[in-house]
PDB file of N, CA and C in Angstrom:
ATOM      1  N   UNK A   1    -175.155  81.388  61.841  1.00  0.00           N
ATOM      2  CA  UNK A   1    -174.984  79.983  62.177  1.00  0.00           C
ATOM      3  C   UNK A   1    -173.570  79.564  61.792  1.00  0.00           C
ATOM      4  N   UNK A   2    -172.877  79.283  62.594  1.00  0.00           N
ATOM      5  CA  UNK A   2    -171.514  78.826  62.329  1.00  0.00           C
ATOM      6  C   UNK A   2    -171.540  77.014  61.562  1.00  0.00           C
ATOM      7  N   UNK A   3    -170.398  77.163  60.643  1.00  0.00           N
ATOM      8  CA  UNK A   3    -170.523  76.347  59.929  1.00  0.00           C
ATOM      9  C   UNK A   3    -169.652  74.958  60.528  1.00  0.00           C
ATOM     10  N   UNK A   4    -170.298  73.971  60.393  1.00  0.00           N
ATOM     11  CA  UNK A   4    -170.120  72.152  61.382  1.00  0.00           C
ATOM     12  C   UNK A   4    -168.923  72.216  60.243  1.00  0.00           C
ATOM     13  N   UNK A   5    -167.466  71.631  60.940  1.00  0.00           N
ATOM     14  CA  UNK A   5    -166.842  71.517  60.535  1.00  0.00           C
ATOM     15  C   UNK A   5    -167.006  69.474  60.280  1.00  0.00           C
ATOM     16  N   UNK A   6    -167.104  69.058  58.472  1.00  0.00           N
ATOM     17  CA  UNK A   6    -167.415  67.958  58.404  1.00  0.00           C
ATOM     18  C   UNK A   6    -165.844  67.007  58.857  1.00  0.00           C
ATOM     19  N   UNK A   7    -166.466  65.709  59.275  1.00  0.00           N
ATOM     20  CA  UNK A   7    -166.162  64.889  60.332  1.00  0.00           C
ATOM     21  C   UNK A   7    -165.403  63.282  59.223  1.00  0.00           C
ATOM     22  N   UNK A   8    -163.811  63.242  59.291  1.00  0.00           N
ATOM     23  CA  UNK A   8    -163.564  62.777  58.735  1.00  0.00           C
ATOM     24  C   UNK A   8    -163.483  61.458  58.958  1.00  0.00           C
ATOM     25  N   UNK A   9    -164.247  60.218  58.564  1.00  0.00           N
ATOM     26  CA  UNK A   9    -164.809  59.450  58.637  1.00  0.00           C
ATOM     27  C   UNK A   9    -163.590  58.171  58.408  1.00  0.00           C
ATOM     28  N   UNK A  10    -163.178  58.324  57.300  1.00  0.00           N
ATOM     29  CA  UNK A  10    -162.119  57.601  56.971  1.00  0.00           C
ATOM     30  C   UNK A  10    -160.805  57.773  58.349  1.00  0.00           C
ATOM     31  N   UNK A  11    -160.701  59.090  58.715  1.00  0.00           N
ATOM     32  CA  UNK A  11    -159.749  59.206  59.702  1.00  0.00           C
ATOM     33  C   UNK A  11    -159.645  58.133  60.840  1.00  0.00           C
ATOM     34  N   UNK A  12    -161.124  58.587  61.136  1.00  0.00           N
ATOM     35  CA  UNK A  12    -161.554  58.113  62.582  1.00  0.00           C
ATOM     36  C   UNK A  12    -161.266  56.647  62.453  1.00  0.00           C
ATOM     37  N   UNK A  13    -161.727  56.185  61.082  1.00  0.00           N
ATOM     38  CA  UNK A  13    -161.200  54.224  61.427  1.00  0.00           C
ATOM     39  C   UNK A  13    -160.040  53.953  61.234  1.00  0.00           C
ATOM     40  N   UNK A  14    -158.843  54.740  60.926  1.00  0.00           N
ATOM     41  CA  UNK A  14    -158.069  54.516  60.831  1.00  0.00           C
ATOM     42  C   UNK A  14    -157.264  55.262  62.190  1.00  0.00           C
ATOM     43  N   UNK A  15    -157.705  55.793  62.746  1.00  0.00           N
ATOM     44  CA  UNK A  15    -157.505  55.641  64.336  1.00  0.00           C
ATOM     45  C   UNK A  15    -157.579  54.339  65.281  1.00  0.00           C
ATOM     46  N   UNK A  16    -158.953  54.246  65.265  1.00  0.00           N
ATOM     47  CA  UNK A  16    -159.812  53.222  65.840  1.00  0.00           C
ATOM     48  C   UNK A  16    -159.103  52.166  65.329  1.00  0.00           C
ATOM     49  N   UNK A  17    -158.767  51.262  64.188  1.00  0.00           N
ATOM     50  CA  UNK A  17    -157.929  50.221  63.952  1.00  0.00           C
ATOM     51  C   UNK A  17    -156.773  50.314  64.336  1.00  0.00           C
ATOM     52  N   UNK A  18    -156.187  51.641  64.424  1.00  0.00           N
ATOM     53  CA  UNK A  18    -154.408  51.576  64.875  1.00  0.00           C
ATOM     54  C   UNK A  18    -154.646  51.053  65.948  1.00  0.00           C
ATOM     55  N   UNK A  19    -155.670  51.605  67.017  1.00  0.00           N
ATOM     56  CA  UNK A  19    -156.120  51.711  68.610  1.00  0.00           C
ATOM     57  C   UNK A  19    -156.043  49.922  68.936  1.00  0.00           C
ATOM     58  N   UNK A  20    -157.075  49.565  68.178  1.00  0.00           N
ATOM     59  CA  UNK A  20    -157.071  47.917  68.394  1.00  0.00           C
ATOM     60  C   UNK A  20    -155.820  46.358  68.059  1.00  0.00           C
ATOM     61  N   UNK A  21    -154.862  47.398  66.918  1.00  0.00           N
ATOM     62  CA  UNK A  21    -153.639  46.467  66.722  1.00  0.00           C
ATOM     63  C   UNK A  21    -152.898  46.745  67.662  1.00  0.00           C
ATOM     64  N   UNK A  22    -153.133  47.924  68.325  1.00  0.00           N
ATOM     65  CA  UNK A  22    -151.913  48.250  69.504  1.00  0.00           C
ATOM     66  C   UNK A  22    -152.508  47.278  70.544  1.00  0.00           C
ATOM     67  N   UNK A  23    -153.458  47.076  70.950  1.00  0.00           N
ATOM     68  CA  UNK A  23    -154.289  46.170  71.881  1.00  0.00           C
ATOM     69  C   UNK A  23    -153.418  44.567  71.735  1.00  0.00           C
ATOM     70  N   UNK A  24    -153.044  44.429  70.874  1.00  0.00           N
ATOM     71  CA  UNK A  24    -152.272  43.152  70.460  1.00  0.00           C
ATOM     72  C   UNK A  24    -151.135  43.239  70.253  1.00  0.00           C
ATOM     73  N   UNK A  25    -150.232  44.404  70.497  1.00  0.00           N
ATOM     74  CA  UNK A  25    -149.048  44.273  70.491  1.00  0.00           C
ATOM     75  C   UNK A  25    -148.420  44.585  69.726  1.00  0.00           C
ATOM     76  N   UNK A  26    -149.681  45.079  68.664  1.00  0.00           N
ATOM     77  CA  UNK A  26    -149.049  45.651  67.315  1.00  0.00           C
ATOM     78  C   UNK A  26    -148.621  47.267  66.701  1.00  0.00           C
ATOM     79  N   UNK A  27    -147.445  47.474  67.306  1.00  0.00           N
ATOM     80  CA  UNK A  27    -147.266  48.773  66.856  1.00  0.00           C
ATOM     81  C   UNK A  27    -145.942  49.323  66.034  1.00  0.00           C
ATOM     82  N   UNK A  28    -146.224  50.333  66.055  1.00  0.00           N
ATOM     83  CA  UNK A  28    -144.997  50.760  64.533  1.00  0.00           C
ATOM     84  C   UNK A  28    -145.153  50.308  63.574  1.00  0.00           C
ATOM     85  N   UNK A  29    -146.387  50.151  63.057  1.00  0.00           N
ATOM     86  CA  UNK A  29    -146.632  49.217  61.493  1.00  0.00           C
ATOM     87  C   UNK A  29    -147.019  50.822  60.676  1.00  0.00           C
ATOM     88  N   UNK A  30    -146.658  50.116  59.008  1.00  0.00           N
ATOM     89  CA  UNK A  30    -146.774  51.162  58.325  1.00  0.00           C
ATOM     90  C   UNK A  30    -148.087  50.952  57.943  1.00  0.00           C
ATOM     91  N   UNK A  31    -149.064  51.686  56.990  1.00  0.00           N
ATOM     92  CA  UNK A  31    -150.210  51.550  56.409  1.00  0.00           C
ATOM     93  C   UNK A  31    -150.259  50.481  56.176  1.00  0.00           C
ATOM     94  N   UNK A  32    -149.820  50.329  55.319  1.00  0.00           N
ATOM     95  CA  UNK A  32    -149.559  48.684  54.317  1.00  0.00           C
ATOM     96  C   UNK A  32    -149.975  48.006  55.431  1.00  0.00           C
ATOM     97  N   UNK A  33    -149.102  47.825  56.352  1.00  0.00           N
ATOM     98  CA  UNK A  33    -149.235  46.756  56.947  1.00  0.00           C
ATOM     99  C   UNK A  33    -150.673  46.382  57.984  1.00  0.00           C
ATOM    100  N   UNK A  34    -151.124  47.021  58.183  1.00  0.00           N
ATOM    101  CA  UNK A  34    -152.275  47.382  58.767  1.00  0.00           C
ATOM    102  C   UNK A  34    -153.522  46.795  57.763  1.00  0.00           C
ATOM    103  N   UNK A  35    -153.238  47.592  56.971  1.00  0.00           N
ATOM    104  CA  UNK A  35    -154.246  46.716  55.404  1.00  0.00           C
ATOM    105  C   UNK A  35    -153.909  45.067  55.416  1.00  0.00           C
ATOM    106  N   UNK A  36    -152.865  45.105  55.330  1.00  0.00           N
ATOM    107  CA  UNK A  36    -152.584  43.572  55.191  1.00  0.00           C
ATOM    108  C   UNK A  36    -153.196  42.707  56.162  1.00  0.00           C
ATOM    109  N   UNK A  37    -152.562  42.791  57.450  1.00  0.00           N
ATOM    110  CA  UNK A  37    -153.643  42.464  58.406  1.00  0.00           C
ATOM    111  C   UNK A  37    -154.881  42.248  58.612  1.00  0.00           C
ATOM    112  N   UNK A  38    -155.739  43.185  58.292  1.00  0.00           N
ATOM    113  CA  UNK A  38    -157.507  43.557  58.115  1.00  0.00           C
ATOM    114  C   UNK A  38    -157.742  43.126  56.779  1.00  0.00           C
ATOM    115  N   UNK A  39    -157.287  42.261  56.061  1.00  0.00           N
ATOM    116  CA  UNK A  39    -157.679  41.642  54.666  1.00  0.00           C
ATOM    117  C   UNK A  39    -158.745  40.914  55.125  1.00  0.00           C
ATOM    118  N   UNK A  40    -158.706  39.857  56.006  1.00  0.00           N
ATOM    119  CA  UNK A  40    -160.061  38.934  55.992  1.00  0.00           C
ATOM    120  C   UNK A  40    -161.294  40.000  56.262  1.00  0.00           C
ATOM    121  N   UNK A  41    -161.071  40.745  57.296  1.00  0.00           N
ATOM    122  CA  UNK A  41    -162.059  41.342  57.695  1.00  0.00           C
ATOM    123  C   UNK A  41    -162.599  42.616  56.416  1.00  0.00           C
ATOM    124  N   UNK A  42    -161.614  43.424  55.986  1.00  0.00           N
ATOM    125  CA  UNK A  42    -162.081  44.881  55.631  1.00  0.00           C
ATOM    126  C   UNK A  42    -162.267  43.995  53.940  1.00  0.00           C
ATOM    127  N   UNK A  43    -161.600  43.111  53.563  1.00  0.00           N
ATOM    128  CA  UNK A  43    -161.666  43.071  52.054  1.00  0.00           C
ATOM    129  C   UNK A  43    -161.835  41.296  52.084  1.00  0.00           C
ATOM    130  N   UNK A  44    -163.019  40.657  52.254  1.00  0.00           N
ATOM    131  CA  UNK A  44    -163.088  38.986  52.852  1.00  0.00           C
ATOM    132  C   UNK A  44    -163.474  38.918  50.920  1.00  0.00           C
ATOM    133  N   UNK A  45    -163.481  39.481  49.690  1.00  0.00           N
ATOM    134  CA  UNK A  45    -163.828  38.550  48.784  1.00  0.00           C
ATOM    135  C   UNK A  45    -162.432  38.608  48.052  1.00  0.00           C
ATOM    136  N   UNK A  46    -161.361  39.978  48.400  1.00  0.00           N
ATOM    137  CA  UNK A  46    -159.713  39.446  48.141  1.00  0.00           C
ATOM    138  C   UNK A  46    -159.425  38.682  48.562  1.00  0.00           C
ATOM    139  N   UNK A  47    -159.868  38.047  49.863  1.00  0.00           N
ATOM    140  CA  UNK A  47    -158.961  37.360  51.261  1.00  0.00           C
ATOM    141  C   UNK A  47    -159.415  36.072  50.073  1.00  0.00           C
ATOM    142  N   UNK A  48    -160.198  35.793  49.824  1.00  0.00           N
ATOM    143  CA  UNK A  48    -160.714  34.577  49.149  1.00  0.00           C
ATOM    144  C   UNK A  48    -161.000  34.591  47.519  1.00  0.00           C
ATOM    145  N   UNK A  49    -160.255  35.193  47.174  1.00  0.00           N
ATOM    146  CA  UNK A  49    -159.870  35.496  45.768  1.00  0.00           C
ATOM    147  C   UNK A  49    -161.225  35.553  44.731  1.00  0.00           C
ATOM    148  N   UNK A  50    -162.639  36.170  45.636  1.00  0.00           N
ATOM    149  CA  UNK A  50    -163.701  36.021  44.674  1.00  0.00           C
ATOM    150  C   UNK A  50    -163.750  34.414  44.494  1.00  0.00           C
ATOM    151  N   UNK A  51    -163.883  33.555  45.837  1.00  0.00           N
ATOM    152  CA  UNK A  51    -164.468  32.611  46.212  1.00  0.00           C
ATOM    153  C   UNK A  51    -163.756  31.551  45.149  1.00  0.00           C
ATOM    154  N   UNK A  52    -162.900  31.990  44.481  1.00  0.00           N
ATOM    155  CA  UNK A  52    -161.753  30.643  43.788  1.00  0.00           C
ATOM    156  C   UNK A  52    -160.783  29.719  44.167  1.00  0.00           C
ATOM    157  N   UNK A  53    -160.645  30.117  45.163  1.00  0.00           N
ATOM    158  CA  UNK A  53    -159.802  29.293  46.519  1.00  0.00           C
ATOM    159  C   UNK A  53    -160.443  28.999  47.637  1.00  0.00           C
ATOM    160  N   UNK A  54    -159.866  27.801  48.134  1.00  0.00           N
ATOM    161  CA  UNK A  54    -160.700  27.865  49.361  1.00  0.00           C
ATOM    162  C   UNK A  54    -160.240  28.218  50.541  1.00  0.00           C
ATOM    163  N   UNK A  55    -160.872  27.821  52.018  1.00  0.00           N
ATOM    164  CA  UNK A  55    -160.397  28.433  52.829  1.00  0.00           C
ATOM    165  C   UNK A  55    -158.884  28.629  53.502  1.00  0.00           C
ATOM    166  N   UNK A  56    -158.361  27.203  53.319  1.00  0.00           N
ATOM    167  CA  UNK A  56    -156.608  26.964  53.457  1.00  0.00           C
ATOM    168  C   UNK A  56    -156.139  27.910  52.682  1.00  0.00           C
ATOM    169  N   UNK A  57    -156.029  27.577  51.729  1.00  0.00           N
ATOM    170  CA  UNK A  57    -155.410  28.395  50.629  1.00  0.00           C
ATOM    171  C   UNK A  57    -155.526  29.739  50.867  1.00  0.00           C
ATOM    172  N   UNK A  58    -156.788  30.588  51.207  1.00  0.00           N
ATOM    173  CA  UNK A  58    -156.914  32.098  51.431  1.00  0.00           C
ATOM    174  C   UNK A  58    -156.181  32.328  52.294  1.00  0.00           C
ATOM    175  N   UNK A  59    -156.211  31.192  53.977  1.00  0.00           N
ATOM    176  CA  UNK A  59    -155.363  31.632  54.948  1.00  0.00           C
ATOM    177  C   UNK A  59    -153.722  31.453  54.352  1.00  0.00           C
ATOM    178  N   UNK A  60    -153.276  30.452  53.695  1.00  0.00           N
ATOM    179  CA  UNK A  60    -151.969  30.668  53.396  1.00  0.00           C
ATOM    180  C   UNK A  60    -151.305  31.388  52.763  1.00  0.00           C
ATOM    181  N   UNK A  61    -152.103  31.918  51.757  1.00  0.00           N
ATOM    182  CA  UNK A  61    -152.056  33.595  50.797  1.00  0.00           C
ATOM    183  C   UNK A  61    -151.458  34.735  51.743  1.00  0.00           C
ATOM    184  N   UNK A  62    -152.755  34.552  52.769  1.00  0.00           N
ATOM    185  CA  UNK A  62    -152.729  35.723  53.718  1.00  0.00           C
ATOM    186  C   UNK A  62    -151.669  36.032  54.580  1.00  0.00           C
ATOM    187  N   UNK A  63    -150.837  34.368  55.001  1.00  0.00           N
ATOM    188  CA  UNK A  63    -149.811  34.439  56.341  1.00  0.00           C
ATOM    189  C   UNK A  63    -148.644  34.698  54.926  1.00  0.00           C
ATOM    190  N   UNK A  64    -148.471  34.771  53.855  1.00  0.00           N
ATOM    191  CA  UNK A  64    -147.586  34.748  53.025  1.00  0.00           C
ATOM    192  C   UNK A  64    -147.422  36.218  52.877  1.00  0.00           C
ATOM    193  N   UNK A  65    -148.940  36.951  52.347  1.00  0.00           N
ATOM    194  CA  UNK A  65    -148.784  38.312  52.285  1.00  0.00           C
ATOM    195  C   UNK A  65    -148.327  38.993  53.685  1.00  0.00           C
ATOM    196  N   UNK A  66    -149.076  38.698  55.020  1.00  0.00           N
ATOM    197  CA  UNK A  66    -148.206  39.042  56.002  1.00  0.00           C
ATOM    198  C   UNK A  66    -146.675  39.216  56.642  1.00  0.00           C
ATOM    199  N   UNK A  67    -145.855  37.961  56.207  1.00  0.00           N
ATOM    200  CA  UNK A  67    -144.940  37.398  56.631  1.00  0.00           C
ATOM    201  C   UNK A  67    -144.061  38.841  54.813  1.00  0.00           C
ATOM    202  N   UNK A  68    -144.443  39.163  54.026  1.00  0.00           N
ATOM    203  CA  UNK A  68    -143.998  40.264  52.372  1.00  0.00           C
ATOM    204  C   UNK A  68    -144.400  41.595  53.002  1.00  0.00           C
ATOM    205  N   UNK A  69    -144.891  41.781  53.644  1.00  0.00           N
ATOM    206  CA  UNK A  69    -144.923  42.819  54.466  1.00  0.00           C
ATOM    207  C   UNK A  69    -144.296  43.410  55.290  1.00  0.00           C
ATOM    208  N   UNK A  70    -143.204  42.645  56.011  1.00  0.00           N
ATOM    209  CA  UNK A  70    -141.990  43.020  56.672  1.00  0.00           C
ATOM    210  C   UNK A  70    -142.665  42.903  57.902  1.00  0.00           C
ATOM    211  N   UNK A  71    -143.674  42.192  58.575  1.00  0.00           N
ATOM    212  CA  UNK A  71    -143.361  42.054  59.767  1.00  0.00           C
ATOM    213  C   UNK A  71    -142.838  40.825  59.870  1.00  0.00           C
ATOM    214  N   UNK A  72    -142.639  40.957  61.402  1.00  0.00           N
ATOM    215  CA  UNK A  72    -141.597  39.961  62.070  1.00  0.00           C
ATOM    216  C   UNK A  72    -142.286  38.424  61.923  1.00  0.00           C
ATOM    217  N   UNK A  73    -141.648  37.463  62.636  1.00  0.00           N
ATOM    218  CA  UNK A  73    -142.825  36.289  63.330  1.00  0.00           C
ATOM    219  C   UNK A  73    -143.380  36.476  64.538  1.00  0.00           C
ATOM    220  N   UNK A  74    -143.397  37.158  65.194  1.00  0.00           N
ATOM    221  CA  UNK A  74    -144.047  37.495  66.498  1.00  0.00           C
ATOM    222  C   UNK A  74    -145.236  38.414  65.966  1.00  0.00           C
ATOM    223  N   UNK A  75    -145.067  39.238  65.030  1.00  0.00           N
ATOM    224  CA  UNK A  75    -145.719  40.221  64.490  1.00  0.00           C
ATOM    225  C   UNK A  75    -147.192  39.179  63.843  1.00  0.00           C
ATOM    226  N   UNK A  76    -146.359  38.464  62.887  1.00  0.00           N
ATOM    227  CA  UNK A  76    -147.649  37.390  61.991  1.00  0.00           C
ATOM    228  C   UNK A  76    -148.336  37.103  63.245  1.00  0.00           C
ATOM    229  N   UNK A  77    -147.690  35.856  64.599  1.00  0.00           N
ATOM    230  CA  UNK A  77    -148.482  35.368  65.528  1.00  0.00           C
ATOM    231  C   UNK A  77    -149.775  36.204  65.691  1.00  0.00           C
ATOM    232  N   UNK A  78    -149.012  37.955  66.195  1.00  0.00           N
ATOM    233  CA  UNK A  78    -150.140  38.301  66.610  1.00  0.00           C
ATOM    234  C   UNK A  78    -151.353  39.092  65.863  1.00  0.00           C
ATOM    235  N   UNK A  79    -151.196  39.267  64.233  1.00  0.00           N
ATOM    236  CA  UNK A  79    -152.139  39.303  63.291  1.00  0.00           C
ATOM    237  C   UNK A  79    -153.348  38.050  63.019  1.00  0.00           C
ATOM    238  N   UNK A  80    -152.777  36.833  63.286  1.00  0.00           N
ATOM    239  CA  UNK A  80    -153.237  35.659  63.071  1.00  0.00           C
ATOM    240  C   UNK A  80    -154.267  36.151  64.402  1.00  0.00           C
ATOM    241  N   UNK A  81    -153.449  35.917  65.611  1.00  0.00           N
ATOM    242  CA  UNK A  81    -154.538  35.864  66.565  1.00  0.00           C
ATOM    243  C   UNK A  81    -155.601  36.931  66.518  1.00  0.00           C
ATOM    244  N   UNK A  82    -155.208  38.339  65.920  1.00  0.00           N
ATOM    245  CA  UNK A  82    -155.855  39.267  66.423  1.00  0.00           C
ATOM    246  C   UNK A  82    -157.637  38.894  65.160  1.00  0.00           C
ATOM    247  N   UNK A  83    -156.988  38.464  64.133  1.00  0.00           N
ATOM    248  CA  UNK A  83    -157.856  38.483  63.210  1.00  0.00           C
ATOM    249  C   UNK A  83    -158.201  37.194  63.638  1.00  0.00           C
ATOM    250  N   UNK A  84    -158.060  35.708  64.117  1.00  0.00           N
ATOM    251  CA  UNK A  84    -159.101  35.137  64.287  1.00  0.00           C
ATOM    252  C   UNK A  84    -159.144  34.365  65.742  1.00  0.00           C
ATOM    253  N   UNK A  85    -158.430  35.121  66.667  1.00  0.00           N
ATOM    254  CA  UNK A  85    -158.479  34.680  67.785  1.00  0.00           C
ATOM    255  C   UNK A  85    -157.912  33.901  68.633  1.00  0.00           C
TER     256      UNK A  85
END
């Protein structure tokens, strides 16, 4: 029986997320920046500091950490949109 070569899980979403920021225009980003981006979504009790801030405040954290990240302003626009539409 030949042995299933196991299936790297972590890879694959980090495919699959590159796949969907490119969908928005977003490409050539480093890791970081990608994380930064997917904060509300992949990490929503950082995005909201363990619920000590409220919602303004988390989003202005967030366009702050975006904007320390080295992308552009066209770049933020389209993080903003991609993460809430």
């Amino acid at each position: 029986m030949a042995k299933e070569k196991q299936k790297d899980w972590f890879a694959e979403y980090r495919k699959e997320r590159e796949e969907r920021l490119v969908k928005f225009g977003l490409t050539g980003l480093t890791e970081e920046q990608m994380d930064v981006i997917n904060i509300p979504n992949d990490a929503p009790e950082n995005y909201h500091c363990d619920g000590e801030i409220s919602s303004a405040q988390a989003y202005s954290r967030w366009v702050g950490q975006l904007k320390n990240s080295g992308l552009t302003p066209a770049q933020v626009k389209s993080a903003i949109k991609f993460i809430f539409g």
